[in-house]
C-alpha atoms as a PDB file:
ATOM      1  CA  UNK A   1     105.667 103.515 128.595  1.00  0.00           C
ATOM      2  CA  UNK A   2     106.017 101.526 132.136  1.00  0.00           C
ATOM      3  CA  UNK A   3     106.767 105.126 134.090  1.00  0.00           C
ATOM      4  CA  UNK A   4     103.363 106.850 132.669  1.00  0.00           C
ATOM      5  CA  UNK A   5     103.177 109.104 135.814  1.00  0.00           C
ATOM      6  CA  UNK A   6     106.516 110.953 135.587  1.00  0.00           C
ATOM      7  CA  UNK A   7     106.387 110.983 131.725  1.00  0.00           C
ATOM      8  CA  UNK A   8     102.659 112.879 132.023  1.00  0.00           C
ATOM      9  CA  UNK A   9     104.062 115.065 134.343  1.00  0.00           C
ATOM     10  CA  UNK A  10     107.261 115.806 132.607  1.00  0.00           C
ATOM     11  CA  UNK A  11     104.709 116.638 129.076  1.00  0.00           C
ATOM     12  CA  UNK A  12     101.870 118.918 130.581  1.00  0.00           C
ATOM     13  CA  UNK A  13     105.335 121.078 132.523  1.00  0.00           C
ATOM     14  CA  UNK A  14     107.389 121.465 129.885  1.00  0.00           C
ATOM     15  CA  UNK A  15     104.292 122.290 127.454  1.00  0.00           C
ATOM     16  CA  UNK A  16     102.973 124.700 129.874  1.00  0.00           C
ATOM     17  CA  UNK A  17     106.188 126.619 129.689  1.00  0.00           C
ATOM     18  CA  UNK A  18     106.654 126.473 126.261  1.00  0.00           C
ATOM     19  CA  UNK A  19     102.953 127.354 125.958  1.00  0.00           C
ATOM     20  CA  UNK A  20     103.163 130.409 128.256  1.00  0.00           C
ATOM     21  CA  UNK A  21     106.247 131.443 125.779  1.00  0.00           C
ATOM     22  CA  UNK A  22     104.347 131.391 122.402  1.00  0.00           C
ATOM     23  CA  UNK A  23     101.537 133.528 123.544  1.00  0.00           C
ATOM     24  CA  UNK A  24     104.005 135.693 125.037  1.00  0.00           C
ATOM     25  CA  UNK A  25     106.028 135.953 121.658  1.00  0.00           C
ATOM     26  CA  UNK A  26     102.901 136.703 119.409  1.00  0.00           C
ATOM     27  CA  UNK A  27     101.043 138.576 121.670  1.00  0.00           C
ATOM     28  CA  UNK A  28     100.685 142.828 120.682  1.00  0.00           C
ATOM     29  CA  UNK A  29     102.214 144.069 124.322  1.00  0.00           C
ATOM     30  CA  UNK A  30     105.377 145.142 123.470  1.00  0.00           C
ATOM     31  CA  UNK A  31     105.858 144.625 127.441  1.00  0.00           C
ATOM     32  CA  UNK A  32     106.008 140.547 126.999  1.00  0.00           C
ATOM     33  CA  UNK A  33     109.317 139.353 126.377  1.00  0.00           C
ATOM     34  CA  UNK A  34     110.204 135.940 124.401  1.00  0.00           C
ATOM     35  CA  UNK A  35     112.332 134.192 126.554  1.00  0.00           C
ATOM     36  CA  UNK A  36     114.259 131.267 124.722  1.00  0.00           C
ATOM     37  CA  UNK A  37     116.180 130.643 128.503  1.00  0.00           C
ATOM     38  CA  UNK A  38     112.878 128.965 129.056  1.00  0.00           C
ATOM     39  CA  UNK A  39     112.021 127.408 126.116  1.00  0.00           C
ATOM     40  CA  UNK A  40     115.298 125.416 126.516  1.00  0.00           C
ATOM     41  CA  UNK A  41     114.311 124.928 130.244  1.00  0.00           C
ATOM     42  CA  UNK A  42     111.559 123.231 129.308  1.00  0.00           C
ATOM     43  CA  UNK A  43     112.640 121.370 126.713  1.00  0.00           C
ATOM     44  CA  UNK A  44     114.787 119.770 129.221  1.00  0.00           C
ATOM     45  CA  UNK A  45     111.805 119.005 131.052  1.00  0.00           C
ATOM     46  CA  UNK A  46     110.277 117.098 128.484  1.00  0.00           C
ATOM     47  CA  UNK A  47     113.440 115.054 127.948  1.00  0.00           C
ATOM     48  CA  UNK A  48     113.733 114.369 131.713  1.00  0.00           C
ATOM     49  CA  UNK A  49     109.650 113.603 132.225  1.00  0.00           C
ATOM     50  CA  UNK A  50     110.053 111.095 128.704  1.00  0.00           C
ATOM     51  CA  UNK A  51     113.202 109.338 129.985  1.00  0.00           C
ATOM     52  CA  UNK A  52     112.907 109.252 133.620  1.00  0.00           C
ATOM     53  CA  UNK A  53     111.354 106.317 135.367  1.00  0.00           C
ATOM     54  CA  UNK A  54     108.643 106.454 138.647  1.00  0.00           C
ATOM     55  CA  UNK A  55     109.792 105.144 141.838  1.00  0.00           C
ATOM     56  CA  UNK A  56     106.977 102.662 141.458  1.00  0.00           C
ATOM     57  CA  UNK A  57     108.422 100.811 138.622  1.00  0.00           C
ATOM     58  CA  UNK A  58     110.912  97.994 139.433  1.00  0.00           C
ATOM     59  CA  UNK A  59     114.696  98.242 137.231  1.00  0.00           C
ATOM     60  CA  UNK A  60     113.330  94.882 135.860  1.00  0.00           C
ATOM     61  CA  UNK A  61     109.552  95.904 134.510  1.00  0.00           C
ATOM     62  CA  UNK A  62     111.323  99.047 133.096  1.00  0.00           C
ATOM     63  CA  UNK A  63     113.733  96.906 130.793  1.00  0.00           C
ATOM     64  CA  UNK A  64     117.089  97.444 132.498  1.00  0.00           C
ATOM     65  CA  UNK A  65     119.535  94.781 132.599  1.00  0.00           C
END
């Protein structure tokens, strides 16, 4: 994992969202709603923080040709 920064980032966002979500969903206030808009929002932010490289790491430490 050369691009650690934008990959930790990318994790701790997207699981706060989908965190925020689940308690939300199984929480007793019928006022909460479950919001799967958002759950695919940050699932998307996962992908991009995992696959995404920091400005810090060179095209040729990060493996591309």
């Amino acid at each position: 994992m050369a691009s650690w920064r934008t990959t930790l980032l990318g994790i701790l966002g997207g699981l706060a969202i989908i965190i925020k979500q689940l308690i939300g969903a199984f929480d007793d206030d019928p006022a909460t709603v479950f919001s799967l808009t958002e759950i695919l929002a940050a699932l998307g932010m996962l992908g991009l923080g995992i696959f995404a490289r920091d400005n810090k790491v060179s095209s040729e430490s990060a493996g591309a040709t």
